[in-house]
N, C-alpha and C. Protein backbone atom coordinates (compact mmCIF):
# COMPACT_ATOMS: atom_id res chain seq x y z
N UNK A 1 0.82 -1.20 0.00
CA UNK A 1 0.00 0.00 0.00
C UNK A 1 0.87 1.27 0.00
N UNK A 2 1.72 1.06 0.61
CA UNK A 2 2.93 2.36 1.25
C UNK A 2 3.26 2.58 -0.69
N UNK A 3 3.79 1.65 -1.11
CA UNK A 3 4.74 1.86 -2.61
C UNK A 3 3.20 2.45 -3.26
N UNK A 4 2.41 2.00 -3.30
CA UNK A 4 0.79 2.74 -4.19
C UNK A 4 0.89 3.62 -4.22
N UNK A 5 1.07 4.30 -2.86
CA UNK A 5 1.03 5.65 -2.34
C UNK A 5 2.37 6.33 -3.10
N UNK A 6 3.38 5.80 -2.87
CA UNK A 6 4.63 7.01 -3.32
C UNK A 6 4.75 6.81 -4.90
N UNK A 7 4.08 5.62 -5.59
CA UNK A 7 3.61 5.58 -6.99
C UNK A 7 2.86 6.97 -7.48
N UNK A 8 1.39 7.01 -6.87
CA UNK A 8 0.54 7.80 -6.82
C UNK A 8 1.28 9.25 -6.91
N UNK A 9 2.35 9.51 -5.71
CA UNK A 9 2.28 10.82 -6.22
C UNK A 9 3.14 11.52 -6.74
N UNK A 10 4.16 10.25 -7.04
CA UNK A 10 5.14 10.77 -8.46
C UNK A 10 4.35 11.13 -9.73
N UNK A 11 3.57 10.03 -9.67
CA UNK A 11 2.68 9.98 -11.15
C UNK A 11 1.88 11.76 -10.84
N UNK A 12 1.75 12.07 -9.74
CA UNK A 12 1.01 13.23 -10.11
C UNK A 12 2.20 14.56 -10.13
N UNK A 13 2.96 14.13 -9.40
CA UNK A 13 3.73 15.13 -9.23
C UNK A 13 4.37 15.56 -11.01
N UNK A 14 4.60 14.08 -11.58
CA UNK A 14 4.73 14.36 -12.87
C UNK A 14 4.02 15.17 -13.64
N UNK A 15 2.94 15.67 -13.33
CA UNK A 15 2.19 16.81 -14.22
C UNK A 15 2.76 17.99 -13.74
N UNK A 16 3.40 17.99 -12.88
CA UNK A 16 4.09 19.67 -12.91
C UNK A 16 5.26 19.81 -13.42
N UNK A 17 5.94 18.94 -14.05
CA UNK A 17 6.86 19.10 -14.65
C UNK A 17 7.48 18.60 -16.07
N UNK A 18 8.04 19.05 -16.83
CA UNK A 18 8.15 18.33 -18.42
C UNK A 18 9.75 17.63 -18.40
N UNK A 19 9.65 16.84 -19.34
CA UNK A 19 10.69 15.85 -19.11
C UNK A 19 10.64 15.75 -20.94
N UNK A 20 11.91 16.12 -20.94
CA UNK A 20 12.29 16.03 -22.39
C UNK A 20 13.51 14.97 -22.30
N UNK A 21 13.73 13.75 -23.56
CA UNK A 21 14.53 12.96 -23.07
C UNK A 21 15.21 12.82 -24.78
N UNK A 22 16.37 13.37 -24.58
CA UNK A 22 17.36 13.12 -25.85
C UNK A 22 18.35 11.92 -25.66
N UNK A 23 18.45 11.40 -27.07
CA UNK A 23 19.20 10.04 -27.79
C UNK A 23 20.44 10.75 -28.55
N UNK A 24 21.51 10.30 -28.17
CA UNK A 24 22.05 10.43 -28.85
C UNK A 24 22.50 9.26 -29.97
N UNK A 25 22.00 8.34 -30.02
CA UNK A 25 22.21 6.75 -30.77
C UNK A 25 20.72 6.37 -30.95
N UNK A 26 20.58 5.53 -31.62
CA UNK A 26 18.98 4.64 -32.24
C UNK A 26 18.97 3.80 -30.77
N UNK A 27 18.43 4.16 -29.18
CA UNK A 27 18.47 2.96 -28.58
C UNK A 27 17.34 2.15 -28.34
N UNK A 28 16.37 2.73 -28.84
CA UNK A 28 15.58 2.08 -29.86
C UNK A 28 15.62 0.24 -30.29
N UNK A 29 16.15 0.50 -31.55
CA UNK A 29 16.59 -0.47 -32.30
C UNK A 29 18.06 -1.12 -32.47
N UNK A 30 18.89 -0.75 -31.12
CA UNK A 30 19.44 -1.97 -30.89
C UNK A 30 19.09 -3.23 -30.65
N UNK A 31 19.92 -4.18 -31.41
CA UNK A 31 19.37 -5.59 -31.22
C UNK A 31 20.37 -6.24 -30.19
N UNK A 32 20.77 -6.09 -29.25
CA UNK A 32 21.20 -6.63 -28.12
C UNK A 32 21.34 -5.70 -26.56
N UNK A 33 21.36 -6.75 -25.61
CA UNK A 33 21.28 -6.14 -24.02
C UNK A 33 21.48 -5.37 -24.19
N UNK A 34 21.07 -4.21 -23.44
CA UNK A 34 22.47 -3.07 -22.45
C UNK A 34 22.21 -2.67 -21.49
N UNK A 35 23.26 -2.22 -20.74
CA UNK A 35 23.19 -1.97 -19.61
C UNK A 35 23.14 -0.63 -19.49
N UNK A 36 21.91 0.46 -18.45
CA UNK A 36 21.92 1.11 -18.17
C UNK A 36 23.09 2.20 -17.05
N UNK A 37 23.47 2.88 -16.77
CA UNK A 37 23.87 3.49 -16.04
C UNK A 37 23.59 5.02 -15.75
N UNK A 38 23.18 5.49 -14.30
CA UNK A 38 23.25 6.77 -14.49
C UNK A 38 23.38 6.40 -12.61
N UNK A 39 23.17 7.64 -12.11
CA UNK A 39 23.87 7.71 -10.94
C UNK A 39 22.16 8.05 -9.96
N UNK A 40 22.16 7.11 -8.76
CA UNK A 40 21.40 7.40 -7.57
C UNK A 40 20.66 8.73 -7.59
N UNK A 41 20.87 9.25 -7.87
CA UNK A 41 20.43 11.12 -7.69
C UNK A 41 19.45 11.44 -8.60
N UNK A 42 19.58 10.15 -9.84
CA UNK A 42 17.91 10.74 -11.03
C UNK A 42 17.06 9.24 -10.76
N UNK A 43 17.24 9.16 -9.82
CA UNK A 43 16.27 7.75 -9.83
C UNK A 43 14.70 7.93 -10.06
N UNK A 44 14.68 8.90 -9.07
CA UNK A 44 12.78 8.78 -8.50
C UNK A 44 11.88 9.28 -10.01
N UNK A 45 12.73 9.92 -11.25
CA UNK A 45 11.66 10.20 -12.33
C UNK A 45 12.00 9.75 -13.44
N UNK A 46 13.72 8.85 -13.22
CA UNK A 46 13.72 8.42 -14.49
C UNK A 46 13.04 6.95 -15.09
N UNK A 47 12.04 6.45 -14.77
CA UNK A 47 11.31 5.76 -15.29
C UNK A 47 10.52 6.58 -16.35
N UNK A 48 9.74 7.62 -16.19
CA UNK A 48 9.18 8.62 -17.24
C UNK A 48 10.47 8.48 -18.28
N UNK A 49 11.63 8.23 -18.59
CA UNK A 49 12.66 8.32 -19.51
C UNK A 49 12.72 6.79 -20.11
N UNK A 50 12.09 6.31 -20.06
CA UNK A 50 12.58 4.55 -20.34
C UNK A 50 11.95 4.57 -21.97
N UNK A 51 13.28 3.81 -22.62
CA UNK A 51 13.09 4.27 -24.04
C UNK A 51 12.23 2.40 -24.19
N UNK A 52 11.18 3.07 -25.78
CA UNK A 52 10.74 2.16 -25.39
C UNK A 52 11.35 1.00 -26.64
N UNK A 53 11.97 -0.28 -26.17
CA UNK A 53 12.79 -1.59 -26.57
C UNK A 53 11.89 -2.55 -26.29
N UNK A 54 12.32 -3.61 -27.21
CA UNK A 54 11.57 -4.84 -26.87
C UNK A 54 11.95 -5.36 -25.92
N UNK A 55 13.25 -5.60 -25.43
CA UNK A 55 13.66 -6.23 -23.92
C UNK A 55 13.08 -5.48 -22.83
N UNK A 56 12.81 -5.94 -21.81
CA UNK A 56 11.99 -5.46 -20.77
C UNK A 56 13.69 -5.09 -19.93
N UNK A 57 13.61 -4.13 -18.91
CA UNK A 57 14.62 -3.51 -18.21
C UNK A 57 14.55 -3.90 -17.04
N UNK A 58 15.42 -4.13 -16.15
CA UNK A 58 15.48 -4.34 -15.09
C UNK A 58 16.64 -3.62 -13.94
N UNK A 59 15.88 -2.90 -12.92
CA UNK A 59 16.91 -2.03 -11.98
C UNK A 59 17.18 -2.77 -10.98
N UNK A 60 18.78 -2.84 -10.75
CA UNK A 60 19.43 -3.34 -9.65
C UNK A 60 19.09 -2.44 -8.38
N UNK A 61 18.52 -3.32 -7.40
CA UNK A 61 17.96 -2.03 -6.37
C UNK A 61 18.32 -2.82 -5.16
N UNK A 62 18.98 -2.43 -3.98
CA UNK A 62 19.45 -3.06 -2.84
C UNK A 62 18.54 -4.10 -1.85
N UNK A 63 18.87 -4.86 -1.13
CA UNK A 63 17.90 -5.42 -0.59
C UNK A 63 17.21 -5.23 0.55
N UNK A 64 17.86 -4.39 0.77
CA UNK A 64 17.38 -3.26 2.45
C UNK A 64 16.05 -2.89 2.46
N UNK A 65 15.52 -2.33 3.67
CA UNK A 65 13.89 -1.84 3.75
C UNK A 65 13.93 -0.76 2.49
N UNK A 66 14.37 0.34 2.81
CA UNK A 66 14.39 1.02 1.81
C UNK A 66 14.82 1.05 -0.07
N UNK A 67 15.11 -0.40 -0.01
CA UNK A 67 15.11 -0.75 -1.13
C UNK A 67 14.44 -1.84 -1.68
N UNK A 68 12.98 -2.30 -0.76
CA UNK A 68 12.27 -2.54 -0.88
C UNK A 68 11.04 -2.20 -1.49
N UNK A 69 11.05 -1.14 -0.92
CA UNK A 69 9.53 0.10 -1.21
C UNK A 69 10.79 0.70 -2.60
N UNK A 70 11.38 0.79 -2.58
CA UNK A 70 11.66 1.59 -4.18
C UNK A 70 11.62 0.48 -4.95
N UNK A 71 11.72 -0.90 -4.92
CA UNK A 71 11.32 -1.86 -6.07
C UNK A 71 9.98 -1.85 -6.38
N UNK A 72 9.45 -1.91 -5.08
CA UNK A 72 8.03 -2.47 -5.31
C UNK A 72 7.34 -1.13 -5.99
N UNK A 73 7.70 0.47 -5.60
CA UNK A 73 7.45 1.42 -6.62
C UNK A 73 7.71 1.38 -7.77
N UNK A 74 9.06 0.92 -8.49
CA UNK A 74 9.45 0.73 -9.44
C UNK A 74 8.52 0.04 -10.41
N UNK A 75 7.99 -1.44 -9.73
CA UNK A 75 7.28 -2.37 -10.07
C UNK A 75 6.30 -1.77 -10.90
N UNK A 76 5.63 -0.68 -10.24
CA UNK A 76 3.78 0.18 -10.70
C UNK A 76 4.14 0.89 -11.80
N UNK A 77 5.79 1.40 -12.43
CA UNK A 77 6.36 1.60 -13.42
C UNK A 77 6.40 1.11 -14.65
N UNK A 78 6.24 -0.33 -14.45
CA UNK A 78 6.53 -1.26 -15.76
C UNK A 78 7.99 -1.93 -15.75
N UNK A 79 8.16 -1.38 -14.38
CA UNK A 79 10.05 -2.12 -14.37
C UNK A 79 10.34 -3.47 -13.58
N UNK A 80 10.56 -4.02 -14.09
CA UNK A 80 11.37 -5.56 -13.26
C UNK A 80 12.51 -4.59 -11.91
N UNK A 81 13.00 -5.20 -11.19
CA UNK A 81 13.97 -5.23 -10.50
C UNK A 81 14.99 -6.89 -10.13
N UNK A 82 16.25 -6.52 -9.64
CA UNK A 82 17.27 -7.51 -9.60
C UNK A 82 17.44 -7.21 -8.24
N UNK A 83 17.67 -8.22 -7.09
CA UNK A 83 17.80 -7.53 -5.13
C UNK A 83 19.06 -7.50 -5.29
N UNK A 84 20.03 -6.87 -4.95
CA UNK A 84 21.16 -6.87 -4.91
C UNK A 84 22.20 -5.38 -4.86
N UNK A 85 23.22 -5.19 -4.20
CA UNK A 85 24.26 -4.17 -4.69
C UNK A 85 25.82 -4.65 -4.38
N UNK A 86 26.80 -3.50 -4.54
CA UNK A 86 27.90 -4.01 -3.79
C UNK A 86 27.95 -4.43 -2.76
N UNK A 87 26.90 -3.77 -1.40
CA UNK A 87 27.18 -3.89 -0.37
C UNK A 87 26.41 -5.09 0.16
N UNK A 88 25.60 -5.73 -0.24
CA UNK A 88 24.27 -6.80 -0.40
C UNK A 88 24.33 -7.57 -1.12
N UNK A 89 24.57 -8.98 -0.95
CA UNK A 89 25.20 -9.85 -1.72
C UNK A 89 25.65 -9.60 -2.92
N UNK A 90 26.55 -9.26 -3.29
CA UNK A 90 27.00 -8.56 -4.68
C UNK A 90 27.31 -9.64 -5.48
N UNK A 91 27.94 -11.14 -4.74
CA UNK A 91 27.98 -12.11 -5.89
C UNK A 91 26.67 -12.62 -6.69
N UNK A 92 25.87 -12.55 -5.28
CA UNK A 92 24.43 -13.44 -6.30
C UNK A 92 23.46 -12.23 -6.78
N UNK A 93 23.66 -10.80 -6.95
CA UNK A 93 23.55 -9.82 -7.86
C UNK A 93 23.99 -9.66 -9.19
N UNK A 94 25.98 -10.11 -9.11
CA UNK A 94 25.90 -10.06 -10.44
C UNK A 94 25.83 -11.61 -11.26
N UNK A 95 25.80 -12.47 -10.31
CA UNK A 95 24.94 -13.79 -11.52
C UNK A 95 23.87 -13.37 -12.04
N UNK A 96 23.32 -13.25 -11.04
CA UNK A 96 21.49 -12.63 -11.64
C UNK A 96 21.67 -11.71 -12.78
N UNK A 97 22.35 -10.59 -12.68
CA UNK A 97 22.63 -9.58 -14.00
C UNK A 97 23.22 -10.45 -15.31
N UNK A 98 24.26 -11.21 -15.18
CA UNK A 98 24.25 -11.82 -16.23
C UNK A 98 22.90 -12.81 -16.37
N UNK A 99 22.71 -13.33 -15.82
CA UNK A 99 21.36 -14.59 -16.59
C UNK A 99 20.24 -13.64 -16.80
N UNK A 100 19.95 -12.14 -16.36
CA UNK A 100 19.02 -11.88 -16.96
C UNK A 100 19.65 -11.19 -18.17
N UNK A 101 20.61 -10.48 -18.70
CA UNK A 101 21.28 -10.30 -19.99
C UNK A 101 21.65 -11.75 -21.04
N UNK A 102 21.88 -12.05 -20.51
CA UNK A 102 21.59 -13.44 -21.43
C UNK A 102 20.01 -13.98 -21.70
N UNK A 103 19.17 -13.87 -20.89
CA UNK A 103 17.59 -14.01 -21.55
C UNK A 103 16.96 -12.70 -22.46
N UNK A 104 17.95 -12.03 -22.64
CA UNK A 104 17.80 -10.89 -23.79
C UNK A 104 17.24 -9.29 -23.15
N UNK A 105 17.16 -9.47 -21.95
CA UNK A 105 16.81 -7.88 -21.07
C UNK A 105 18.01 -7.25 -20.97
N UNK A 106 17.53 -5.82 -20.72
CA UNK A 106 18.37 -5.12 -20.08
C UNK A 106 18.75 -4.86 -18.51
N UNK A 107 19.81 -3.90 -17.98
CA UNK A 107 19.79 -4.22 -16.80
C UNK A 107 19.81 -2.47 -16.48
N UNK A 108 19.70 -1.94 -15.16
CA UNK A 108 19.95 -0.59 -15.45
C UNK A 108 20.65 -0.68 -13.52
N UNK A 109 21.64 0.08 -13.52
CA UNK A 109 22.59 0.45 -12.52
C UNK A 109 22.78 1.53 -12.22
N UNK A 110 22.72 1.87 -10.72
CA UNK A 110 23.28 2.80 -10.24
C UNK A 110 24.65 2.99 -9.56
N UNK A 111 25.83 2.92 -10.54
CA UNK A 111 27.47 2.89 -10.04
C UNK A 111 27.69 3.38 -8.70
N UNK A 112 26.51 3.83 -8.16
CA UNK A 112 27.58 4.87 -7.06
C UNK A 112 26.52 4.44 -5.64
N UNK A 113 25.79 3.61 -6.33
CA UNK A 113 24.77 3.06 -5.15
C UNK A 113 25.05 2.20 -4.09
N UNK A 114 24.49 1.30 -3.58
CA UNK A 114 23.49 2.02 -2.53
C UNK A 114 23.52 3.40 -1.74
N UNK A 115 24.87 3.57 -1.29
CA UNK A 115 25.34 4.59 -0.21
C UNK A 115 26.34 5.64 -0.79
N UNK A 116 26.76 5.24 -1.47
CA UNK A 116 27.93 6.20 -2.56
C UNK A 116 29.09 5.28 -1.93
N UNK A 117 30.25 6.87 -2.44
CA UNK A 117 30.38 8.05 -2.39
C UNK A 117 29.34 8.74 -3.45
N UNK A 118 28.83 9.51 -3.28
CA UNK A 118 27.88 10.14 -4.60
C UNK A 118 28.80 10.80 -5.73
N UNK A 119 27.83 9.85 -7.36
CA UNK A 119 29.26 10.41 -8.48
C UNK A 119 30.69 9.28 -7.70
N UNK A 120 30.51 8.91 -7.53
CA UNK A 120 31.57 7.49 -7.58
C UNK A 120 31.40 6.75 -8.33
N UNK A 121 31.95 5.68 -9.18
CA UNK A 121 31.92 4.71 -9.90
C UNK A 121 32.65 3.52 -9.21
N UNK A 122 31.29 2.70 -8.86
CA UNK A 122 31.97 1.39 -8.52
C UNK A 122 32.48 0.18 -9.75
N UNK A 123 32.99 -0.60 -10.00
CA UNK A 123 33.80 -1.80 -10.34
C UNK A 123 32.61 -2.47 -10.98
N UNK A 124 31.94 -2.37 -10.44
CA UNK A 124 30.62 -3.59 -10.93
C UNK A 124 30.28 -3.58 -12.36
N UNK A 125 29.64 -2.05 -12.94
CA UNK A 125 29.02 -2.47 -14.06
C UNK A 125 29.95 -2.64 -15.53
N UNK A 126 31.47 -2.32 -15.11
CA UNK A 126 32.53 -2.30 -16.20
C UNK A 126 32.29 -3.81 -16.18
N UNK A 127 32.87 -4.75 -15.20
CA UNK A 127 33.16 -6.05 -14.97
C UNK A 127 31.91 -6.52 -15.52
N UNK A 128 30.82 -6.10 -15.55
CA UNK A 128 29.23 -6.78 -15.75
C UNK A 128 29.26 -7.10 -17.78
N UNK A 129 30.07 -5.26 -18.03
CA UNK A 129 29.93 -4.90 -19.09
C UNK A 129 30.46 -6.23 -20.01
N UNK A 130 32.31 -6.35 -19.69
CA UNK A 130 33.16 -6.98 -20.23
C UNK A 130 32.48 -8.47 -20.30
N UNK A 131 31.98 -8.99 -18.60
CA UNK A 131 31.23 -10.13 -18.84
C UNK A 131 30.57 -10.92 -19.74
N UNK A 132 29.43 -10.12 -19.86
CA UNK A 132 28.64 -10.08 -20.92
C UNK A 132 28.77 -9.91 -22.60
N UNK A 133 29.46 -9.15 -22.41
CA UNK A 133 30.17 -8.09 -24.04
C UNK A 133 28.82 -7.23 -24.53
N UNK A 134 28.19 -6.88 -23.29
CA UNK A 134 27.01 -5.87 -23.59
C UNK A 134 27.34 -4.22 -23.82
N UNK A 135 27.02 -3.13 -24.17
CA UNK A 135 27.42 -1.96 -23.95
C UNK A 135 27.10 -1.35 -22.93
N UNK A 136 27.36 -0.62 -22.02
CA UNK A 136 27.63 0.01 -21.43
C UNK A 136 26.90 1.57 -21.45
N UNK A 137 25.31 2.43 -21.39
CA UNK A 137 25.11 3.13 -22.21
C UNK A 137 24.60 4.05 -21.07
N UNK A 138 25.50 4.99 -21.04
CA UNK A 138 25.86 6.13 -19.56
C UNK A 138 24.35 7.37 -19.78
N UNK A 139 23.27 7.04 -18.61
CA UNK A 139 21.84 8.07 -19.05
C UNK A 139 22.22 9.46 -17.64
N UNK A 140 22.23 10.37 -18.14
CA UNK A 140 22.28 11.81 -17.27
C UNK A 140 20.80 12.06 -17.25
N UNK A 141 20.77 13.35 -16.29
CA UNK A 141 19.56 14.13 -16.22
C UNK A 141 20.03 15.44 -15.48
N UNK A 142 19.73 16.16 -16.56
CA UNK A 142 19.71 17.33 -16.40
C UNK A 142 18.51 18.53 -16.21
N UNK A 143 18.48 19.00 -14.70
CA UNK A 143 17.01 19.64 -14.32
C UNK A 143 17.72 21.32 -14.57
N UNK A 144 15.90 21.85 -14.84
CA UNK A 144 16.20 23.25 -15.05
C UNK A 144 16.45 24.33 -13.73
N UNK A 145 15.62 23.47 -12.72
CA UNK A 145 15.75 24.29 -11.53
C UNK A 145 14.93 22.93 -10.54
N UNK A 146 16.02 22.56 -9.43
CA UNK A 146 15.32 21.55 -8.84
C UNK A 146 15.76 21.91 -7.15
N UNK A 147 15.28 21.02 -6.56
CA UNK A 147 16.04 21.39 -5.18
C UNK A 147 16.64 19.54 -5.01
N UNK A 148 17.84 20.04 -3.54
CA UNK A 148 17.99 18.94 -3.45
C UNK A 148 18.23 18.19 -2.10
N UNK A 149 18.16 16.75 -2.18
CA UNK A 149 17.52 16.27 -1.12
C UNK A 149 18.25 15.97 0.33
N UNK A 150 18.74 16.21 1.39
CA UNK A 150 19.70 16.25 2.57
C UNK A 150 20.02 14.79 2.46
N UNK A 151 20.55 14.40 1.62
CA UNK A 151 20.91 12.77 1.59
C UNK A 151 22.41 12.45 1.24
N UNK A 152 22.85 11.37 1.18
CA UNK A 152 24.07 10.53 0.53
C UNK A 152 23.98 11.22 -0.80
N UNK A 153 22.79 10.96 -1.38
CA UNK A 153 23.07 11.00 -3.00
C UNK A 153 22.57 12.62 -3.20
N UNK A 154 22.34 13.07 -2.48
CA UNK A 154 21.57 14.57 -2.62
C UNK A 154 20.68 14.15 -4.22
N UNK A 155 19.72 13.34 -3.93
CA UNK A 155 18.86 13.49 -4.80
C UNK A 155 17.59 14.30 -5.70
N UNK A 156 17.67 14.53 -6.45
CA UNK A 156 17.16 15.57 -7.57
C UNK A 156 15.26 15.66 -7.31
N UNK A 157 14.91 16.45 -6.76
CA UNK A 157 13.00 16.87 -6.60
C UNK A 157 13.24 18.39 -8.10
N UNK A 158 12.73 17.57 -9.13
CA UNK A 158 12.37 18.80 -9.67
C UNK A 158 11.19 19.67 -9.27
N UNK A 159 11.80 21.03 -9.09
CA UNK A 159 10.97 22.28 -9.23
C UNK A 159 9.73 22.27 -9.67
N UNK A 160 8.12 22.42 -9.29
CA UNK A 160 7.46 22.31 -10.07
C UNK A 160 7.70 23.33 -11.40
N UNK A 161 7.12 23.10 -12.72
CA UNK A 161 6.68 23.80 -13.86
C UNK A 161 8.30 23.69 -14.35
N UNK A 162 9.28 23.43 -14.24
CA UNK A 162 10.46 23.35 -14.26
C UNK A 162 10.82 22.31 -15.19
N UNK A 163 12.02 21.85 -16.25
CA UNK A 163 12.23 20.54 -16.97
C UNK A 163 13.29 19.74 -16.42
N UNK A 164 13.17 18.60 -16.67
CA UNK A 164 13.89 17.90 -16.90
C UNK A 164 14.73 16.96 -18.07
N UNK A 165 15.98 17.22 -18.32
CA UNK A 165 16.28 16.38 -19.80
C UNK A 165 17.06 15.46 -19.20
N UNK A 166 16.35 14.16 -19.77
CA UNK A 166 17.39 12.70 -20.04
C UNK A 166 17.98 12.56 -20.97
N UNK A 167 19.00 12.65 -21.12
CA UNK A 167 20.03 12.24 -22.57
C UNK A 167 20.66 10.54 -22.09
N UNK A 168 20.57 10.07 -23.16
CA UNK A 168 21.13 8.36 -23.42
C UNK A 168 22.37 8.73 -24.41
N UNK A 169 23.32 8.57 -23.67
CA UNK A 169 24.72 8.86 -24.48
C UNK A 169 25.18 7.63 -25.13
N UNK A 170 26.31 7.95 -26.08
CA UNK A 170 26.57 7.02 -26.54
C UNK A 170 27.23 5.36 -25.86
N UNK A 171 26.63 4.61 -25.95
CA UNK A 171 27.28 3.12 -25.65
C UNK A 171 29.08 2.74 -25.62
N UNK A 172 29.31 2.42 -24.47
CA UNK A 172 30.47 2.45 -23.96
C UNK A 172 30.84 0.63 -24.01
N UNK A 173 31.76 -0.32 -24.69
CA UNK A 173 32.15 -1.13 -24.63
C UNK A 173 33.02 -1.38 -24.06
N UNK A 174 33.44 -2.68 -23.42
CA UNK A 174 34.42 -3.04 -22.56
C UNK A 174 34.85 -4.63 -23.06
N UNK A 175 36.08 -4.33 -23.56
CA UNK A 175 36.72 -5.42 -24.72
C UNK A 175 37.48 -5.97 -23.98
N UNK A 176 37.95 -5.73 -23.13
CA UNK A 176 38.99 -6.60 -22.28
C UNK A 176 39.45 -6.05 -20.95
N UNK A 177 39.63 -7.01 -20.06
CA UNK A 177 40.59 -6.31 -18.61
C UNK A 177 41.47 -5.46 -18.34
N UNK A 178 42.29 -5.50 -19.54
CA UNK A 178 43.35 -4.26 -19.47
C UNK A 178 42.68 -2.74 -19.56
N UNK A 179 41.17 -2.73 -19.64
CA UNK A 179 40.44 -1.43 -20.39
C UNK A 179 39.96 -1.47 -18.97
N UNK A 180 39.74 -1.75 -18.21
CA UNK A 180 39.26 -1.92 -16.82
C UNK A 180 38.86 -0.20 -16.32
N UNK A 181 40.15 0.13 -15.78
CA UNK A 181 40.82 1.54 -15.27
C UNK A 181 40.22 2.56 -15.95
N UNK A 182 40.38 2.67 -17.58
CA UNK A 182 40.13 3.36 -18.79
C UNK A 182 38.68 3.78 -18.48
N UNK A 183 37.93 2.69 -18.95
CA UNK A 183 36.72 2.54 -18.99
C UNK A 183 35.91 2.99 -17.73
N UNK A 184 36.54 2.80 -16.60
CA UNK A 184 35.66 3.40 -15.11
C UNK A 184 35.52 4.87 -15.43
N UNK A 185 37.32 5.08 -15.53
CA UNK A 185 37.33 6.65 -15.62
C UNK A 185 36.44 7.39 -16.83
N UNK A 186 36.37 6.60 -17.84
CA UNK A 186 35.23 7.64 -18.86
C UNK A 186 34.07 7.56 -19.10
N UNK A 187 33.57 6.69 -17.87
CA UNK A 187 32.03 5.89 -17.61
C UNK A 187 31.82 7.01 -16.67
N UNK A 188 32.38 7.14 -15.32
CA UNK A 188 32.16 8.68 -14.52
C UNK A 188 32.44 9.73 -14.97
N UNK A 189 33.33 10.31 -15.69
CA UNK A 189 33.81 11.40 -16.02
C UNK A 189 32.61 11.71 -17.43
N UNK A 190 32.19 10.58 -17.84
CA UNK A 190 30.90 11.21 -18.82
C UNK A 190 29.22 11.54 -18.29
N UNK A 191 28.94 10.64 -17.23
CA UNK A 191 28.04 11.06 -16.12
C UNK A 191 28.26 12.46 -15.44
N UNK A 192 29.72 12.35 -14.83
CA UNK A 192 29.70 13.66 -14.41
C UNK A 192 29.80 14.98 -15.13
N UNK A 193 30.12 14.76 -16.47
CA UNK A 193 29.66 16.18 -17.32
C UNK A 193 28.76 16.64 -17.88
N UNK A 194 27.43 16.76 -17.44
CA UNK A 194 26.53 17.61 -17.55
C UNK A 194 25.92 17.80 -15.97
């Protein structure tokens, strides 16, 4: 009942605000997985951004109380969820991420989650990436005027009447272990520029 409720008044809260969501790639009509990434802080509206693919998506969301009620919100979304983070069984998180990328879904991650550091990039979704040989496809959000929230992640309440833009940047591959290092650093450093 509690998740109905915080369903309910995103969904309304969403009428006060516009959400414009730019592509920079067809992600669309890719014909294989990928993995989402964007950072803890655009969680609560980026479902309104979910491009629409034939694979169904699925968010890695912790297994804690509080990451309970954000699945089961998620759920009233149209989104699957995976229980798991670094800090919460992280091995039988990322099996699960691969066997659901291998049944042809996507997966979507928050690098810097559960707790941060906020804008950190953890290890996980490079290693997930290379795993798999899925891309890697880094989503921002950029608000016009928002406030923000006394938290870990200082998370994003847009402003009413105010926008929001999701951009889906280009797909980031991870070809081998030696790209490890490389790849963290231009997986955060492209999140963190806008």
């Amino acid at each position: 009942m509690k998740a109905f409720i915080v369903y309910l008044i995103i969904k309304l809260y969403r009428l006060f605000i516009r959400i414009e969501i730019k592509k920079l790639f067809d992600i669309e009509n890719m014909d294989k997985p990928v993995i989402f990434a964007f950072w803890h802080e655009t969680i609560l509206f980026l479902s309104f951004a979910k491009p629409k693919r034939k694979s169904k998506i699925n968010i890695l969301i912790s297994t804690h109380r509080d990451g309970k009620l954000a699945s089961d919100v998620i759920r009233y979304f149209g989104l699957n969820t995976i229980g798991g983070s670094s800090n919460r069984e992280p091995v039988k998180a990322i099996f699960e991420m691969i066997k659901t990328i291998k049944n042809k879904e996507d997966v979507g991650i928050t690098p810097d989650g559960p707790k941060g550091p906020r804008r950190k990039l953890k290890k996980g979704v490079v290693e997930l990436a290379y795993l798999t040989k899925s891309p890697i496809v880094p989503v921002v959000c950029v608000p016009s005027n928002e406030w923000r929230v006394n938290s870990w992640d200082r998370m994003i309440i847009p402003k009413p009447f105010s926008k929001l833009t999701f951009i889906f940047l280009n797909p980031i591959y991870v070809e081998s272990k030696k790209e490890f290092a490389e790849k963290e650093e231009l997986i955060e450093a492209t999140l963190n520029g806008y």
